[in-house]
ModelCIF file with pLDDT and N, C-alpha, C, O atoms, coordinates in Angstrom:
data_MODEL
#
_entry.id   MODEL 
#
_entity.id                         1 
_entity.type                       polymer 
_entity.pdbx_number_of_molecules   1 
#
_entity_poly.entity_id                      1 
_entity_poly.type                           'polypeptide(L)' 
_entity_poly.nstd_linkage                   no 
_entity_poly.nstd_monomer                   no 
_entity_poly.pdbx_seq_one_letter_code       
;(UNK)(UNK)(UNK)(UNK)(UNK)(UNK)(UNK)(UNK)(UNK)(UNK)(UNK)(UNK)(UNK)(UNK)(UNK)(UNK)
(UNK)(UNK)(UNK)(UNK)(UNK)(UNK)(UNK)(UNK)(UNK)(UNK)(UNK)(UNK)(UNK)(UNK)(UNK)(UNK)
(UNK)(UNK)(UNK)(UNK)(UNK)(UNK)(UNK)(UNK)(UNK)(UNK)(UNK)(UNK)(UNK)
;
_entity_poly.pdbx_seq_one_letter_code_can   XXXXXXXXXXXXXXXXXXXXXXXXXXXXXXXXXXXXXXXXXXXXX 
_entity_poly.pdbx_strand_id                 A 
#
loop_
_entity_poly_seq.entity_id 
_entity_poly_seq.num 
_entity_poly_seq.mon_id 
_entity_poly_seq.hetero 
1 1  UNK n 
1 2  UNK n 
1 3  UNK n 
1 4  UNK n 
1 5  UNK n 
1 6  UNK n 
1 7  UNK n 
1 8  UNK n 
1 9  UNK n 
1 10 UNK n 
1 11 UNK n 
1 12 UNK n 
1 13 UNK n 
1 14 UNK n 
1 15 UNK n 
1 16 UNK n 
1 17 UNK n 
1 18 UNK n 
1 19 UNK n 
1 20 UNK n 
1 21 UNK n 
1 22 UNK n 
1 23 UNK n 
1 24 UNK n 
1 25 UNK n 
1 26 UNK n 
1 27 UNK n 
1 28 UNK n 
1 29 UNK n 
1 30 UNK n 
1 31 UNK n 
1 32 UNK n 
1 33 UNK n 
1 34 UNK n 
1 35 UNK n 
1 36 UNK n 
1 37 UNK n 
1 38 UNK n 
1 39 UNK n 
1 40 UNK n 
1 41 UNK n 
1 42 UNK n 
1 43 UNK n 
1 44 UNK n 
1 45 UNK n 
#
_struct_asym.id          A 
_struct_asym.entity_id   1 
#
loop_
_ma_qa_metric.id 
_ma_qa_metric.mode 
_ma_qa_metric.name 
_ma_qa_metric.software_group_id 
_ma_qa_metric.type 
1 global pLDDT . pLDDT 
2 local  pLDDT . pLDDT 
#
_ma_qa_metric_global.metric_id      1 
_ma_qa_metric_global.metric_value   81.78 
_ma_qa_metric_global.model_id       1 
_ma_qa_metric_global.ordinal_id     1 
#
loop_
_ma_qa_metric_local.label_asym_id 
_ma_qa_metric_local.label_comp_id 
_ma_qa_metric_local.label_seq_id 
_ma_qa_metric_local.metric_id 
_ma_qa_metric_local.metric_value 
_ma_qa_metric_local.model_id 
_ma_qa_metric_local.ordinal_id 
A UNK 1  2 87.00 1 1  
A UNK 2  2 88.00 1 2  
A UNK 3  2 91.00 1 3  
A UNK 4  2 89.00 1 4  
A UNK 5  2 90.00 1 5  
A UNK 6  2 91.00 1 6  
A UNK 7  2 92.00 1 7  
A UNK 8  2 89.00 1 8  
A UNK 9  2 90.00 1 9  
A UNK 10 2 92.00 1 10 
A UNK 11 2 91.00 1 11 
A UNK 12 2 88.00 1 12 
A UNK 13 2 89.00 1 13 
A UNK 14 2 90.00 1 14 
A UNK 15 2 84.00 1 15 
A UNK 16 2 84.00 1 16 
A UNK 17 2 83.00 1 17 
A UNK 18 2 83.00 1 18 
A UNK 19 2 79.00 1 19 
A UNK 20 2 77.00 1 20 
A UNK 21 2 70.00 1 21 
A UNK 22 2 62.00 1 22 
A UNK 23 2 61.00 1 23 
A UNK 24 2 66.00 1 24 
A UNK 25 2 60.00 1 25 
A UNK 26 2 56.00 1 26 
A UNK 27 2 60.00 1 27 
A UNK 28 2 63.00 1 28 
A UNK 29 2 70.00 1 29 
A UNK 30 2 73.00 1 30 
A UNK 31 2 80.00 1 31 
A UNK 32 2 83.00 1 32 
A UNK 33 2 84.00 1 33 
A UNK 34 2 83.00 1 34 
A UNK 35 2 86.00 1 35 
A UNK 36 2 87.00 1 36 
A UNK 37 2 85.00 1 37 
A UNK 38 2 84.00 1 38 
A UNK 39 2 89.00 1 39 
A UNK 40 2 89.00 1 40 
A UNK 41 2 86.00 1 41 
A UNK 42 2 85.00 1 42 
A UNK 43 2 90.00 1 43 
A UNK 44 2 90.00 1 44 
A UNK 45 2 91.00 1 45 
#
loop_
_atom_site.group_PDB 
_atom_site.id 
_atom_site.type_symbol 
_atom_site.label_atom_id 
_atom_site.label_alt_id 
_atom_site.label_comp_id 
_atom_site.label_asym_id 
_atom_site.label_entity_id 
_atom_site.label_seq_id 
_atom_site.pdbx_PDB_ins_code 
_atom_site.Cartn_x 
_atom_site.Cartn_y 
_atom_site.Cartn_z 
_atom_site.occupancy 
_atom_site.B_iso_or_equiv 
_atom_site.pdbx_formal_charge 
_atom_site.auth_seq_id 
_atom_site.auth_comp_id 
_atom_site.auth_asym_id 
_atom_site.auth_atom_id 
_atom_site.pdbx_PDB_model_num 
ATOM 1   N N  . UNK A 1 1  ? 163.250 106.298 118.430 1.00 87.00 ? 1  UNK A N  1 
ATOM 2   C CA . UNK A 1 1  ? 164.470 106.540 117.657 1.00 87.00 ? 1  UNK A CA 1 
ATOM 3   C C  . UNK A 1 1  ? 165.431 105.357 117.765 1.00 87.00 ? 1  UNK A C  1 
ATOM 4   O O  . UNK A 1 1  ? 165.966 104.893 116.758 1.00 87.00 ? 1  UNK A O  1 
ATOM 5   N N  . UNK A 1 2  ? 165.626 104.920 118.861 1.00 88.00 ? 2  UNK A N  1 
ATOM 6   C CA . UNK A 1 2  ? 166.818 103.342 119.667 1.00 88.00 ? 2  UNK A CA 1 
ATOM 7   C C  . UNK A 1 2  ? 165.964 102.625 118.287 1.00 88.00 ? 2  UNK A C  1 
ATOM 8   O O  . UNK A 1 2  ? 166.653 102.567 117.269 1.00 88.00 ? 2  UNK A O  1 
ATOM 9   N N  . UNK A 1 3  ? 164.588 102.101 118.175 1.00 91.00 ? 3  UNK A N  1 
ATOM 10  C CA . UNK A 1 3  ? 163.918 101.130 117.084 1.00 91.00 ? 3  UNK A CA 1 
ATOM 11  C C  . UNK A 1 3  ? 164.150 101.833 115.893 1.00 91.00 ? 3  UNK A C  1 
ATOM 12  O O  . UNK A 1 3  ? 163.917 100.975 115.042 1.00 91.00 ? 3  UNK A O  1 
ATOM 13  N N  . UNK A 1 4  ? 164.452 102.817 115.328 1.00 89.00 ? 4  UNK A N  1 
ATOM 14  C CA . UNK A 1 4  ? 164.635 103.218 113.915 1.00 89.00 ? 4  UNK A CA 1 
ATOM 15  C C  . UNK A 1 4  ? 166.325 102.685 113.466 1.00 89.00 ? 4  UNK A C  1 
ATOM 16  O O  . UNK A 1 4  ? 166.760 102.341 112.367 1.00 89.00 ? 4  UNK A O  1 
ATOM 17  N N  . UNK A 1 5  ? 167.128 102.806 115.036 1.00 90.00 ? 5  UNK A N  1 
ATOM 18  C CA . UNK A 1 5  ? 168.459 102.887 114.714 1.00 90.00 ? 5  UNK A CA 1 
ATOM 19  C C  . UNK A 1 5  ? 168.863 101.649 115.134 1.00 90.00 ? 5  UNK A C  1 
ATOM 20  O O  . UNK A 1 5  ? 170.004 101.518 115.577 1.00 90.00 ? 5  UNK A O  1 
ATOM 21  N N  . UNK A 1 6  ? 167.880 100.433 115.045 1.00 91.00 ? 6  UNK A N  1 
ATOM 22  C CA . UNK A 1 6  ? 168.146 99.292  115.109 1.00 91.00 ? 6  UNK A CA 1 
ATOM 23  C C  . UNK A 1 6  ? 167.633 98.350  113.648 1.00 91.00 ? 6  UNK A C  1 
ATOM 24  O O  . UNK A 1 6  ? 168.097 97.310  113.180 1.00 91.00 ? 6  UNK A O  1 
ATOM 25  N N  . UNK A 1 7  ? 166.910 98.899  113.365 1.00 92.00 ? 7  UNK A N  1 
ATOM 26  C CA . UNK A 1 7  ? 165.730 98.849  111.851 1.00 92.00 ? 7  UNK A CA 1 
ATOM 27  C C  . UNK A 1 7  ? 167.287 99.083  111.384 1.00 92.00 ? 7  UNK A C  1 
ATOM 28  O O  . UNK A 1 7  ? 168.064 98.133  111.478 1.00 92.00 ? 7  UNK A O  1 
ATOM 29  N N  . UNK A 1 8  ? 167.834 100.605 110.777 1.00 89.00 ? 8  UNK A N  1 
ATOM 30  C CA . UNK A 1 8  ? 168.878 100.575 110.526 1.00 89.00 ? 8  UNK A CA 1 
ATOM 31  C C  . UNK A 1 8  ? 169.986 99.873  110.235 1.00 89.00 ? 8  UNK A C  1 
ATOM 32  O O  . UNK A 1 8  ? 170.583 99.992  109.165 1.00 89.00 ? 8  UNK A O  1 
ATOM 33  N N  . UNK A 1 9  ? 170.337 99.085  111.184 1.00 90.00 ? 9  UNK A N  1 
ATOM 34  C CA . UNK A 1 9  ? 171.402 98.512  111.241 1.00 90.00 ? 9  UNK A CA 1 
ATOM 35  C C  . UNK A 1 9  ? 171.368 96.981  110.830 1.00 90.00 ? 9  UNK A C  1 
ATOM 36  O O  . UNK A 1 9  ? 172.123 96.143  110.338 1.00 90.00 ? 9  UNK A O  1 
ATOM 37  N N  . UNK A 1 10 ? 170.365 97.059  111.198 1.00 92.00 ? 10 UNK A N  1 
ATOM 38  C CA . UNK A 1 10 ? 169.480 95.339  110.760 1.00 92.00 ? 10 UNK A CA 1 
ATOM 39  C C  . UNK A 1 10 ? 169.572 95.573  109.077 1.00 92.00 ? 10 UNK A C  1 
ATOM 40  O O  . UNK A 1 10 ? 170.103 94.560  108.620 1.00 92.00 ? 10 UNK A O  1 
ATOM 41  N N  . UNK A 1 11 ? 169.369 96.182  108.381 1.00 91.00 ? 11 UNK A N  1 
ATOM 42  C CA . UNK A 1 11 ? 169.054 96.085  106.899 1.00 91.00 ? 11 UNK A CA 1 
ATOM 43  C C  . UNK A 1 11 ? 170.453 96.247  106.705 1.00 91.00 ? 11 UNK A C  1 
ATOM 44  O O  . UNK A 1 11 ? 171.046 95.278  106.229 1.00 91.00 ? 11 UNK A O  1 
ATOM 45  N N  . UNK A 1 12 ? 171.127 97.309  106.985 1.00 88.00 ? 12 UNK A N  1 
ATOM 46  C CA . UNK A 1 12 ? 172.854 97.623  106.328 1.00 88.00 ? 12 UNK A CA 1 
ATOM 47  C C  . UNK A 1 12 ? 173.761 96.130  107.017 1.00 88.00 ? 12 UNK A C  1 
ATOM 48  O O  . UNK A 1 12 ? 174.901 95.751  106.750 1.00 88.00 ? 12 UNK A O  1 
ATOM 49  N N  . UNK A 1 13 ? 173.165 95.780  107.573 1.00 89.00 ? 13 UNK A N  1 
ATOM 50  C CA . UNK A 1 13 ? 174.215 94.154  107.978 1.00 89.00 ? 13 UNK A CA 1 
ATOM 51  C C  . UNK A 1 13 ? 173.686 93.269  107.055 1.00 89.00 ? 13 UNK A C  1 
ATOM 52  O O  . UNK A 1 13 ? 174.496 92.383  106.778 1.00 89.00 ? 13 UNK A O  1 
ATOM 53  N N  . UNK A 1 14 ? 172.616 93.178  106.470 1.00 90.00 ? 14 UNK A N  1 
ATOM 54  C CA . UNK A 1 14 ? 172.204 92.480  105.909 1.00 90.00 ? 14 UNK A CA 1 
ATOM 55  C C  . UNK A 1 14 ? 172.843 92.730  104.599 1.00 90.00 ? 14 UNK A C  1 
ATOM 56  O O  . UNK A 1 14 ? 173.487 91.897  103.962 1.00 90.00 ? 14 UNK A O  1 
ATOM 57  N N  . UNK A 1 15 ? 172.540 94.298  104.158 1.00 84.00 ? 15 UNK A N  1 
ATOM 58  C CA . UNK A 1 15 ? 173.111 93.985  102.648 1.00 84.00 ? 15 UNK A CA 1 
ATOM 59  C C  . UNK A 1 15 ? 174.689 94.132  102.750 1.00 84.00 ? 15 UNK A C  1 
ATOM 60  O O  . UNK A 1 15 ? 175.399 93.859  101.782 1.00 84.00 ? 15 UNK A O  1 
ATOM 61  N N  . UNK A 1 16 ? 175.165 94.534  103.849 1.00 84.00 ? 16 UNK A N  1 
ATOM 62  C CA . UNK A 1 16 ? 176.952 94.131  103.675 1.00 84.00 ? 16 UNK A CA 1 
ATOM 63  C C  . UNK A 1 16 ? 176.790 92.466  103.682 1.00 84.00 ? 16 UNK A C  1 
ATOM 64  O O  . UNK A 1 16 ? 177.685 91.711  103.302 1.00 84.00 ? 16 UNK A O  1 
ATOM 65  N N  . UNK A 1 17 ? 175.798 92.135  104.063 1.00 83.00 ? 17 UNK A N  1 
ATOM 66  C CA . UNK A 1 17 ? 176.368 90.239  104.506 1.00 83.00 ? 17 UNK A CA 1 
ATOM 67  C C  . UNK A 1 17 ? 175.851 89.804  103.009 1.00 83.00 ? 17 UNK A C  1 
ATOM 68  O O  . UNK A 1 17 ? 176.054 88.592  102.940 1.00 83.00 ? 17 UNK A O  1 
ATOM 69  N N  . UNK A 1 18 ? 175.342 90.210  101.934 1.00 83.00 ? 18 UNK A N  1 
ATOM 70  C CA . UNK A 1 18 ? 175.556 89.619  100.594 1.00 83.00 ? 18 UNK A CA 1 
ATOM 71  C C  . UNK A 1 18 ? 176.676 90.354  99.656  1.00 83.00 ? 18 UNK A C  1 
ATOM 72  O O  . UNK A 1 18 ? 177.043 89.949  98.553  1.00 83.00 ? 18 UNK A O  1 
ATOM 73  N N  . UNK A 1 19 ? 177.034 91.261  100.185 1.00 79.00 ? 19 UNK A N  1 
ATOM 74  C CA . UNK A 1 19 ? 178.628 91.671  98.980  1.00 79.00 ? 19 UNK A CA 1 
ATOM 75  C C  . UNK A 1 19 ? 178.865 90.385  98.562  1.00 79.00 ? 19 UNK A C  1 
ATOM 76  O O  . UNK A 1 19 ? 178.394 89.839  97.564  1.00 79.00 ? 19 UNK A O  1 
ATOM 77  N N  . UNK A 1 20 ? 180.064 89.659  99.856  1.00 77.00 ? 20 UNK A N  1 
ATOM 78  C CA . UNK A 1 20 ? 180.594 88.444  99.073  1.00 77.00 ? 20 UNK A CA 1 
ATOM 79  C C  . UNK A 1 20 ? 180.168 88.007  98.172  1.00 77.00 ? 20 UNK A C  1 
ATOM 80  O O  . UNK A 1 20 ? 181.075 87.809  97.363  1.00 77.00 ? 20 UNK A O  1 
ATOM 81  N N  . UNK A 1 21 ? 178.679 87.542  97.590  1.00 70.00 ? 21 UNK A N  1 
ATOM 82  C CA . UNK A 1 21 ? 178.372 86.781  97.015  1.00 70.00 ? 21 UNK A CA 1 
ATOM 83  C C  . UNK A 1 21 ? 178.667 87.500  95.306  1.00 70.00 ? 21 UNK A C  1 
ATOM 84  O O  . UNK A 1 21 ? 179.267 87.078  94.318  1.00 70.00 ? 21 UNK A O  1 
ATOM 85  N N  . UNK A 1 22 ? 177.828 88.889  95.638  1.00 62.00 ? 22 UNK A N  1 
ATOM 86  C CA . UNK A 1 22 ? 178.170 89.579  94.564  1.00 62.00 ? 22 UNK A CA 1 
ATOM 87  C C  . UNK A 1 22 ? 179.538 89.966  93.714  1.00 62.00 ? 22 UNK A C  1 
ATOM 88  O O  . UNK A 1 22 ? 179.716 89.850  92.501  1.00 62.00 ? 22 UNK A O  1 
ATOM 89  N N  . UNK A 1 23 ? 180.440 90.458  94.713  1.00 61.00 ? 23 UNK A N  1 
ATOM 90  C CA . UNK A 1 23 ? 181.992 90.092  94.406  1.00 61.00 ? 23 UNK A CA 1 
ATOM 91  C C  . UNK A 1 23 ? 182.351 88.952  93.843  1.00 61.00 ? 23 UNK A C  1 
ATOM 92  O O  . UNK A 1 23 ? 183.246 88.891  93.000  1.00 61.00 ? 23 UNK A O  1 
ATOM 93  N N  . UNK A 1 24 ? 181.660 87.911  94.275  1.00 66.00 ? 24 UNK A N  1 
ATOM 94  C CA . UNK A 1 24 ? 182.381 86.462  93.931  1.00 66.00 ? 24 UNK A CA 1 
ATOM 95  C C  . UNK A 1 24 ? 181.541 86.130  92.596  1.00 66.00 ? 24 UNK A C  1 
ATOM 96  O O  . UNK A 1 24 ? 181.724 85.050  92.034  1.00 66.00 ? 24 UNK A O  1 
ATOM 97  N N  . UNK A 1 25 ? 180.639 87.048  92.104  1.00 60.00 ? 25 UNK A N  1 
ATOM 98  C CA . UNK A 1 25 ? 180.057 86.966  91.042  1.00 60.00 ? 25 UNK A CA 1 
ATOM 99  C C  . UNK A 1 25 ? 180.877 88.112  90.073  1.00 60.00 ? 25 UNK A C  1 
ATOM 100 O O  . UNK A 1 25 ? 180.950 87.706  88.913  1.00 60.00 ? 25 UNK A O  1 
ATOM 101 N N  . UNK A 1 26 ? 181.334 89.078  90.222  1.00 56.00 ? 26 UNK A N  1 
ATOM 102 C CA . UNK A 1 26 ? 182.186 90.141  89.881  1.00 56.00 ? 26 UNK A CA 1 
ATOM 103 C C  . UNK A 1 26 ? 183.686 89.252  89.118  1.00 56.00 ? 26 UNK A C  1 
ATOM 104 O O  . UNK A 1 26 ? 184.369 89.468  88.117  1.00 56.00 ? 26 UNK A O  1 
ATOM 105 N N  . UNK A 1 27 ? 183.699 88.343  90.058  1.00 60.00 ? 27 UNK A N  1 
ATOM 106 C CA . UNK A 1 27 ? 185.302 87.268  89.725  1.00 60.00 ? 27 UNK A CA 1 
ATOM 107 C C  . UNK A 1 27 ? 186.308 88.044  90.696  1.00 60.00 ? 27 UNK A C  1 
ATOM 108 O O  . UNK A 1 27 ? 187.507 88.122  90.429  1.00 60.00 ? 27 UNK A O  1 
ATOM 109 N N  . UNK A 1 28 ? 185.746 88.608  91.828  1.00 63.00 ? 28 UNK A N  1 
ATOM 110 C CA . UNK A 1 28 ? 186.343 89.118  92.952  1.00 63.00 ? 28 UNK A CA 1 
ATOM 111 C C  . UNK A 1 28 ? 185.832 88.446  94.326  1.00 63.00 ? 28 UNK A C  1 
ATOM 112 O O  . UNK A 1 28 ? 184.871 87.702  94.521  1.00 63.00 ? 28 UNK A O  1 
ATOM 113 N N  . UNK A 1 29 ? 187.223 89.181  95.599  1.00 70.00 ? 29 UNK A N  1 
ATOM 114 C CA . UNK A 1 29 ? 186.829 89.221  96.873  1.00 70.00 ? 29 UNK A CA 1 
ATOM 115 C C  . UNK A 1 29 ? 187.073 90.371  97.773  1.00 70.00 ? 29 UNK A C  1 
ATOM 116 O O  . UNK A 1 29 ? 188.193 90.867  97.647  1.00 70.00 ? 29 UNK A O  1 
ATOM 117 N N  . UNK A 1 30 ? 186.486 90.779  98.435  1.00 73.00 ? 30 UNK A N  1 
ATOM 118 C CA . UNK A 1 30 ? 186.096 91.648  99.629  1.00 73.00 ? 30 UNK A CA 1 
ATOM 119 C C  . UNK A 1 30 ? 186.796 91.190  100.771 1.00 73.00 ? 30 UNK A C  1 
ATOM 120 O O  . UNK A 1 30 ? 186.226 90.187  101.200 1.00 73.00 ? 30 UNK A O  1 
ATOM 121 N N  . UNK A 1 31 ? 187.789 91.494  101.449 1.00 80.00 ? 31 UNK A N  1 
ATOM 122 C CA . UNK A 1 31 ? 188.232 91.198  102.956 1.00 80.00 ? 31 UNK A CA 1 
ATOM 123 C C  . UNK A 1 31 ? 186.939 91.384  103.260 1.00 80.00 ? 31 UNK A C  1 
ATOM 124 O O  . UNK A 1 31 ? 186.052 91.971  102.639 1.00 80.00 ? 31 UNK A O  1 
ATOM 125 N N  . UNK A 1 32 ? 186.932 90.553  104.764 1.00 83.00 ? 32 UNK A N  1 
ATOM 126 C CA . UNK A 1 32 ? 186.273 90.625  105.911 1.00 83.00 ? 32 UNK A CA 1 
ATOM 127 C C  . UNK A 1 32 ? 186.332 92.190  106.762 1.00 83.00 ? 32 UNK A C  1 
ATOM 128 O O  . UNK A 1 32 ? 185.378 92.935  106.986 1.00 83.00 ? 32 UNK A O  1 
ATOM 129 N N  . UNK A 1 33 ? 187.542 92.356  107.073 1.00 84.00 ? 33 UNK A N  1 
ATOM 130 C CA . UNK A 1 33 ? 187.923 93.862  107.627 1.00 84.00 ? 33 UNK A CA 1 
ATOM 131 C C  . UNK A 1 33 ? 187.577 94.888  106.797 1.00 84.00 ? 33 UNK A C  1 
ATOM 132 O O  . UNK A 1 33 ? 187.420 95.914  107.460 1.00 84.00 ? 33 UNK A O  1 
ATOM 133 N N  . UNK A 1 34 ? 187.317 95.117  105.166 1.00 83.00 ? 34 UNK A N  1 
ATOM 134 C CA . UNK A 1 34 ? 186.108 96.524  104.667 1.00 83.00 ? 34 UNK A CA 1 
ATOM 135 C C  . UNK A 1 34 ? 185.289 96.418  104.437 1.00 83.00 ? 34 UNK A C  1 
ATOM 136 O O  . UNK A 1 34 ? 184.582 97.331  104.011 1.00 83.00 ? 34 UNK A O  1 
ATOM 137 N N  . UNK A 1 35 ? 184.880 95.082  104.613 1.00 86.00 ? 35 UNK A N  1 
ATOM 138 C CA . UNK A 1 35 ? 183.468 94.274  105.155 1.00 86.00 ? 35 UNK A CA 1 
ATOM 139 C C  . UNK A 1 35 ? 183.105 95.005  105.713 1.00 86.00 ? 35 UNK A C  1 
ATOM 140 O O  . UNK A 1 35 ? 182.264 95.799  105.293 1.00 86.00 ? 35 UNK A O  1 
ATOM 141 N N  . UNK A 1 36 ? 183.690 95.033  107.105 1.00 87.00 ? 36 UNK A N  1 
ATOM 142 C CA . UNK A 1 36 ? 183.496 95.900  109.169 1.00 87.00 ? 36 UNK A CA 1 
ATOM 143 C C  . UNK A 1 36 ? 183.285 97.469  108.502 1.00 87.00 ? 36 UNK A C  1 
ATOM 144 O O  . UNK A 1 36 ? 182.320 98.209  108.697 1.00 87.00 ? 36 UNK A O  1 
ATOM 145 N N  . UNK A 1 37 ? 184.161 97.667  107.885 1.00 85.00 ? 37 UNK A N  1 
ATOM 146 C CA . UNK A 1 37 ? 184.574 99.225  107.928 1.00 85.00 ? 37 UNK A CA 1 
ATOM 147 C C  . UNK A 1 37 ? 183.528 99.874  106.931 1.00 85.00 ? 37 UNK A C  1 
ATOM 148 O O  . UNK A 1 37 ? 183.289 101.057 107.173 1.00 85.00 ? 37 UNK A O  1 
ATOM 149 N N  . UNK A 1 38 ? 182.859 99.314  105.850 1.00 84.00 ? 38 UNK A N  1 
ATOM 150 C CA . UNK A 1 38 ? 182.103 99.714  105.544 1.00 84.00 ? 38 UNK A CA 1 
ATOM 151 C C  . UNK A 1 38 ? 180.329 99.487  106.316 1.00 84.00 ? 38 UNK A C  1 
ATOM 152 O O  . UNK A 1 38 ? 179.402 100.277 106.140 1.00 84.00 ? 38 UNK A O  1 
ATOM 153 N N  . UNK A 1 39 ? 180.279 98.475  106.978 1.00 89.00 ? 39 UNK A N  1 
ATOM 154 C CA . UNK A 1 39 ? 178.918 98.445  107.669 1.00 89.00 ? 39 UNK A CA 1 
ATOM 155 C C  . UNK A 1 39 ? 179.246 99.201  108.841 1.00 89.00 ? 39 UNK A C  1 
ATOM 156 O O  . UNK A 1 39 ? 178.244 99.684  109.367 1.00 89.00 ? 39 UNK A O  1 
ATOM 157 N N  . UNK A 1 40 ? 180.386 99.474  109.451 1.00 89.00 ? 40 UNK A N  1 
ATOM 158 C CA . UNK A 1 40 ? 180.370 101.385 110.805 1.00 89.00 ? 40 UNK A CA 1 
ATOM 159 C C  . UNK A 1 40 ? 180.117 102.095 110.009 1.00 89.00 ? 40 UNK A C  1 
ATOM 160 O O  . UNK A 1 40 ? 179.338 102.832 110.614 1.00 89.00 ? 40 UNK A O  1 
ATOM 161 N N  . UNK A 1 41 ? 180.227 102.719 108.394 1.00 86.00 ? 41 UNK A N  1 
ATOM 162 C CA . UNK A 1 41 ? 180.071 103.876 108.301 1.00 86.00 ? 41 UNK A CA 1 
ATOM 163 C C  . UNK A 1 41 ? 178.596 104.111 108.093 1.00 86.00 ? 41 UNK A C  1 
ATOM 164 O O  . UNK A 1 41 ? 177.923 105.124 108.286 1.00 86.00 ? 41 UNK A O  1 
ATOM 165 N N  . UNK A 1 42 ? 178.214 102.728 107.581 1.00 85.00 ? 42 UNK A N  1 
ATOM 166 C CA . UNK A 1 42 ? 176.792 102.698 107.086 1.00 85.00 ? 42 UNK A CA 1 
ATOM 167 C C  . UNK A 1 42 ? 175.868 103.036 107.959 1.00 85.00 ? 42 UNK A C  1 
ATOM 168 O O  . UNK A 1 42 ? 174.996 103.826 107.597 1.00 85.00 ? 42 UNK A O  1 
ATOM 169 N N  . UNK A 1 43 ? 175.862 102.513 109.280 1.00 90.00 ? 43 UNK A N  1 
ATOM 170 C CA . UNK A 1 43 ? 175.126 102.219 110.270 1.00 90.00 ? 43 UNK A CA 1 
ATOM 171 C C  . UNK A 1 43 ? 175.088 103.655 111.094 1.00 90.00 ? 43 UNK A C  1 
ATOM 172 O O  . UNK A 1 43 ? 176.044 104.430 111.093 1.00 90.00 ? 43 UNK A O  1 
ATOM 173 N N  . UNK A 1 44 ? 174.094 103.850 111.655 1.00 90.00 ? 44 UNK A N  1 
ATOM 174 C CA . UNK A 1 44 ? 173.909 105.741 112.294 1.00 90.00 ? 44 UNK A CA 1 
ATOM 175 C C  . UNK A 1 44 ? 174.931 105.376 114.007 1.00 90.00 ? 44 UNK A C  1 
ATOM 176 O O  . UNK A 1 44 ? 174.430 105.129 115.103 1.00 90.00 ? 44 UNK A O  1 
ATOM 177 N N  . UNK A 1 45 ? 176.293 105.461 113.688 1.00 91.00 ? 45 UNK A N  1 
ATOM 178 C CA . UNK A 1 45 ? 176.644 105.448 115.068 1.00 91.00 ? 45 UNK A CA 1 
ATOM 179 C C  . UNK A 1 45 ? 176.899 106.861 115.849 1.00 91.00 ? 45 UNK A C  1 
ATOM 180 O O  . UNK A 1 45 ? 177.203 106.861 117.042 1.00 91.00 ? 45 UNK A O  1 
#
């Protein structure tokens, strides 16, 4: 289960760590801080 809920967290950091790019393709930006706040909710804590 610890390896499923690391699998987990590994993929949802990953796709929070391309927003920016997408936003900045949108003609927007994303703080850093709902950056954070959306990869805790994502992630099985």
């Amino acid at each position: 289960l610890t390896i499923l809920l690391v699998g987990l967290t590994i993929i949802f950091l990953i796709a929070v760590g391309t927003i920016p790019g997408f936003a900045s393709y949108a003609g927007g930006s994303v703080p850093v801080a709902i950056l954070a706040a959306l990869l805790i909710t994502l992630i099985p804590t």
